[in-house]
C-alpha atoms as a PDB file:
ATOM      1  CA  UNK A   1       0.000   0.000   0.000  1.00  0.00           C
ATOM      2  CA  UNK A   2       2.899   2.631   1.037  1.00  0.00           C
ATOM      3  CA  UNK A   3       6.210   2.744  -1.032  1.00  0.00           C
ATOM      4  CA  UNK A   4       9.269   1.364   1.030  1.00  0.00           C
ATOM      5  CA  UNK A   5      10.931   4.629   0.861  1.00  0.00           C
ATOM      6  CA  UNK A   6       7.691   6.212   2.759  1.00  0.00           C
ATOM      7  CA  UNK A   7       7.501   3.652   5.453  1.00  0.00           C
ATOM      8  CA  UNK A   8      11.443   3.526   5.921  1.00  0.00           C
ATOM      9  CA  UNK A   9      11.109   7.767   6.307  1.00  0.00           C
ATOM     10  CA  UNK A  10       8.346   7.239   8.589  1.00  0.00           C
ATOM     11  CA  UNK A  11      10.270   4.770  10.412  1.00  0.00           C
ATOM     12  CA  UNK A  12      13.322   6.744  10.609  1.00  0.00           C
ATOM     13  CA  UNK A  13      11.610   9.860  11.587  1.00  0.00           C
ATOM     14  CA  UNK A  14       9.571   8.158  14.612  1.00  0.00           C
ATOM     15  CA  UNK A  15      12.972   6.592  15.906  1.00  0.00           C
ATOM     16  CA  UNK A  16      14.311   9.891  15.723  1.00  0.00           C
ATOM     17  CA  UNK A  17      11.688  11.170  17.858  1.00  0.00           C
ATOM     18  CA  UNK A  18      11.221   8.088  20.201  1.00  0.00           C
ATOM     19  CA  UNK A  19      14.927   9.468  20.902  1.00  0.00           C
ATOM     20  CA  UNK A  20      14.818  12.802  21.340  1.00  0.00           C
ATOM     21  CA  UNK A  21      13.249  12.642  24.905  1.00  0.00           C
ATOM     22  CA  UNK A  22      16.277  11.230  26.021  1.00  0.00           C
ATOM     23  CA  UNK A  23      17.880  14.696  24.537  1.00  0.00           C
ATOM     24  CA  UNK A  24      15.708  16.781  26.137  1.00  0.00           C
ATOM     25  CA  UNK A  25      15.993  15.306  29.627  1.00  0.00           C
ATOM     26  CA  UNK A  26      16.259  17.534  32.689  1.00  0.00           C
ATOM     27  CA  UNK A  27      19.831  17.368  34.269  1.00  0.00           C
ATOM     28  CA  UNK A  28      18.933  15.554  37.980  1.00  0.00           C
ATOM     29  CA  UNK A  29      18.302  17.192  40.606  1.00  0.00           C
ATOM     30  CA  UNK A  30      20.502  19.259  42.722  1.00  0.00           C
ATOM     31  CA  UNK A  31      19.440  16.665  45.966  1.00  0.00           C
ATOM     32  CA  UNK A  32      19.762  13.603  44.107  1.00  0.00           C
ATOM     33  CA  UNK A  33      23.459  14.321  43.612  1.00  0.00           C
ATOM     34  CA  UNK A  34      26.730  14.225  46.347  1.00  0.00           C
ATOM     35  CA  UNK A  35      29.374  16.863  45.826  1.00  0.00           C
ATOM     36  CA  UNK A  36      32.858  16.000  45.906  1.00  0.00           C
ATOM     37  CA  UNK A  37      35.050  19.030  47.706  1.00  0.00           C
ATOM     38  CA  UNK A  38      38.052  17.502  46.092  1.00  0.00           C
ATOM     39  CA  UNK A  39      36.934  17.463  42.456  1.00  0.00           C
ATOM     40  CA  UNK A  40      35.125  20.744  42.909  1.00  0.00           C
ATOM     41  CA  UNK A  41      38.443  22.504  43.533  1.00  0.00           C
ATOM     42  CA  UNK A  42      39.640  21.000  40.445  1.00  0.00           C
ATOM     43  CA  UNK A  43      36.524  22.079  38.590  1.00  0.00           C
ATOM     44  CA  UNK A  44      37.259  25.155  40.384  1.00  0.00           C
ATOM     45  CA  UNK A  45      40.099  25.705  38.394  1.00  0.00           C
ATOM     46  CA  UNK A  46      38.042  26.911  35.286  1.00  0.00           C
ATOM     47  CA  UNK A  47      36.687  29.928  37.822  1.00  0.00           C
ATOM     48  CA  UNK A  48      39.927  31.250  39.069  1.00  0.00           C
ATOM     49  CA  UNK A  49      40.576  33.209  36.355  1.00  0.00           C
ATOM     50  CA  UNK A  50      37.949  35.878  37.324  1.00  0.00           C
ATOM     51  CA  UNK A  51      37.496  34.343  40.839  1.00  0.00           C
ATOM     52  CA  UNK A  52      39.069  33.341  44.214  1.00  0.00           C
ATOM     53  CA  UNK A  53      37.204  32.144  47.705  1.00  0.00           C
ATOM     54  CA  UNK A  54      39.611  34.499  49.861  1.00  0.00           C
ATOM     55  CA  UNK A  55      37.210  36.454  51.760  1.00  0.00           C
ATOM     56  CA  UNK A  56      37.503  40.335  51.026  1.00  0.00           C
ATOM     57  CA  UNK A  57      39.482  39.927  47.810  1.00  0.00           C
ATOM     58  CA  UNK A  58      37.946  40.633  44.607  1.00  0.00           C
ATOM     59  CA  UNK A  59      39.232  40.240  40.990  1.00  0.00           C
ATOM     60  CA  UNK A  60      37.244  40.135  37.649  1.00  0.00           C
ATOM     61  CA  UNK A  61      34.413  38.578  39.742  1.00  0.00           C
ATOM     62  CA  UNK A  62      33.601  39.101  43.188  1.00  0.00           C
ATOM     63  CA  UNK A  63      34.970  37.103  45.922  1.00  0.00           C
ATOM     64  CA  UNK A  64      33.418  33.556  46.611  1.00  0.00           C
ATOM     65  CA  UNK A  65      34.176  33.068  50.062  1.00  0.00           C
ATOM     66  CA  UNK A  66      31.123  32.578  51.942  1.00  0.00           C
ATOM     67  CA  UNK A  67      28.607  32.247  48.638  1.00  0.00           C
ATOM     68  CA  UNK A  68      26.593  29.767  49.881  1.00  0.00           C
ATOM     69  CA  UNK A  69      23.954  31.291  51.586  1.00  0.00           C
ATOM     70  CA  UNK A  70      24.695  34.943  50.506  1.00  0.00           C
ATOM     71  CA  UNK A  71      21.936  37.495  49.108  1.00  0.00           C
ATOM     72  CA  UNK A  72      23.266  38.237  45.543  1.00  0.00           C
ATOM     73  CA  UNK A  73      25.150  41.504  44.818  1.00  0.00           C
ATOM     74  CA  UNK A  74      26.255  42.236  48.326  1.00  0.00           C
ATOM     75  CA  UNK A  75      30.214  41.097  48.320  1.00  0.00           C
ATOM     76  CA  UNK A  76      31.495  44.982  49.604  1.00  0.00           C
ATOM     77  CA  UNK A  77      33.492  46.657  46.925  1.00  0.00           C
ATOM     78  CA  UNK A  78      32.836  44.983  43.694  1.00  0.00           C
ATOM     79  CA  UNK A  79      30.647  46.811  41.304  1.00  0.00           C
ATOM     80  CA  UNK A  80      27.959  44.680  40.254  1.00  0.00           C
ATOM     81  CA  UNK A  81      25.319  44.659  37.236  1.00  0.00           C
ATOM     82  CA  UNK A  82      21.794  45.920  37.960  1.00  0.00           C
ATOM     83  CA  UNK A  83      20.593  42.662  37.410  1.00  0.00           C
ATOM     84  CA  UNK A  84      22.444  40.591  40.025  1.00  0.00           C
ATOM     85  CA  UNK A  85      22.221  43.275  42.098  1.00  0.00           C
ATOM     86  CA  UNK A  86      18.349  43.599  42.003  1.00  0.00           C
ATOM     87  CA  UNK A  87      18.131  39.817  41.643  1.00  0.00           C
ATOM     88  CA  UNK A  88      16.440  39.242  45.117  1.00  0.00           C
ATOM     89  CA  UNK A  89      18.756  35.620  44.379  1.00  0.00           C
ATOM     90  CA  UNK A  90      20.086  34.163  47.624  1.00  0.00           C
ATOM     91  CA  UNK A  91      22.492  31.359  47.042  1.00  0.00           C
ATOM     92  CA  UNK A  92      21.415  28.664  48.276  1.00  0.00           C
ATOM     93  CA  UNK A  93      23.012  25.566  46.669  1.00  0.00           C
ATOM     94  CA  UNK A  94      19.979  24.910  44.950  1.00  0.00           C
ATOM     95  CA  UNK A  95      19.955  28.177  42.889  1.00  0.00           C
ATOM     96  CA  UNK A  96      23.510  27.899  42.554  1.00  0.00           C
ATOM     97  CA  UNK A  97      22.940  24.395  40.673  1.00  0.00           C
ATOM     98  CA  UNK A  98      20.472  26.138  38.216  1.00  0.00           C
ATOM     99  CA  UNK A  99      22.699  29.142  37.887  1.00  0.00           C
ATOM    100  CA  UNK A 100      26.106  27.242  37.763  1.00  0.00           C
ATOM    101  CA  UNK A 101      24.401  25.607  34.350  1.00  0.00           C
ATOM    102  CA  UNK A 102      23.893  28.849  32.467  1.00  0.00           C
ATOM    103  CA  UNK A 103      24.209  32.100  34.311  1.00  0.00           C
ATOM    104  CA  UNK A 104      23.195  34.573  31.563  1.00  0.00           C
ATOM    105  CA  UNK A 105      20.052  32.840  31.045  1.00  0.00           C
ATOM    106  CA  UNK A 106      19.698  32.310  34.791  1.00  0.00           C
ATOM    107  CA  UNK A 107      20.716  36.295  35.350  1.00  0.00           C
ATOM    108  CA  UNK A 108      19.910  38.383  31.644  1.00  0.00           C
ATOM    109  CA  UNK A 109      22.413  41.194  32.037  1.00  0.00           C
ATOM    110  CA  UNK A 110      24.774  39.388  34.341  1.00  0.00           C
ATOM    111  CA  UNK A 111      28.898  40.642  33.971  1.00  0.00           C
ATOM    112  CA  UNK A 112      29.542  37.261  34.382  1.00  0.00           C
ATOM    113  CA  UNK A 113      30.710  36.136  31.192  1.00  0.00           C
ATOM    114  CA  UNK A 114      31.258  32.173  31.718  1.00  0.00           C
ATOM    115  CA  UNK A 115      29.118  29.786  29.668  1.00  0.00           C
ATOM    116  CA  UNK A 116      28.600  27.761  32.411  1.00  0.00           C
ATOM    117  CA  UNK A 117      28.934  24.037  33.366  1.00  0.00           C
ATOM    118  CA  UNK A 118      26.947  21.382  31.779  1.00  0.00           C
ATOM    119  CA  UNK A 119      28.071  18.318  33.462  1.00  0.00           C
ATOM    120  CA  UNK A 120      25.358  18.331  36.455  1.00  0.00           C
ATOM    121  CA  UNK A 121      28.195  15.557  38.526  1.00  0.00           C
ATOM    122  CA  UNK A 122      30.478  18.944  37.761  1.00  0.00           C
ATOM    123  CA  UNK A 123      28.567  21.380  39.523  1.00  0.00           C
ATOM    124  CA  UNK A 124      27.549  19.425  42.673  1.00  0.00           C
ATOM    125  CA  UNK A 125      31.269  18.983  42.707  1.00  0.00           C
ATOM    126  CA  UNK A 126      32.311  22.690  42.383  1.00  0.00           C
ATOM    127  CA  UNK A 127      29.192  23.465  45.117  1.00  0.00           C
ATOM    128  CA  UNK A 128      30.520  21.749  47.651  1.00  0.00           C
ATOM    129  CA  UNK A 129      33.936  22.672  47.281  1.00  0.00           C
ATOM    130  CA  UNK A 130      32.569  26.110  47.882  1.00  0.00           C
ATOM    131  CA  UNK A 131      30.415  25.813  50.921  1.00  0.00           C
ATOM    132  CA  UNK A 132      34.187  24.944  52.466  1.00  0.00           C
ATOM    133  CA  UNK A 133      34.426  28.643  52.819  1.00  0.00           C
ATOM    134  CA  UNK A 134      32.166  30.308  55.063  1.00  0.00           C
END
């Protein structure tokens, strides 16, 4: 009834999109993963170019000592964008999960200029290396 080239494009094209759920999947979440302090500082690495967790010292980016739990835009003496801060973001590690991902869709109008991590395993990692510093 069909020719074999429709029913092999119909069959190709439903496999295709059978498939593409497991593209679009959510990264897990935040609570399902454990952070690893040790490969978080090595993940960590990527960040210290505009970043260090020394409290009161600033560089490119403000300083991340004591981020976990902090309002956003309130590190004294580093000029912030509008929108972090009139955010109303507080860092919990949960937001910092989302954010860590993709800040400038997170934050529109962010200064932060990183692209972000991907690898979920990556930023549980990087989050608890961080919540060392408090």
């Amino acid at each position: 009834m069909f020719p074999a080239k429709a029913i092999t494009l119909v069959t190709t094209v439903g496999a295709l999109l059978s498939g593409a759920s497991a593209w679009a999947q959510a990264a897990p979440p935040f609570r399902s993963l454990k952070g690893n302090p040790a490969a978080g500082e090595k993940v960590f690495a990527q960040c210290r170019a505009c970043h260090v967790t020394d409290k009161g010292v600033n560089r490119v980016g403000p300083s991340l000592h004591g981020i976990v739990g902090r309002k956003a835009g309130t590190v004294p003496g580093y000029n912030y964008s509008t929108a972090n801060k009139n955010s109303g973001v507080t860092w919990t590690p949960e937001v910092l999960y989302v954010y860590l991902e993709n800040p400038r869709k997170f934050m529109p109008g962010t200064k932060m200029a990183f692209a972000g991590l991907r690898n979920p395993q990556q930023r549980a990692d990087v989050i608890a290396y961080l919540q060392q510093f408090r």
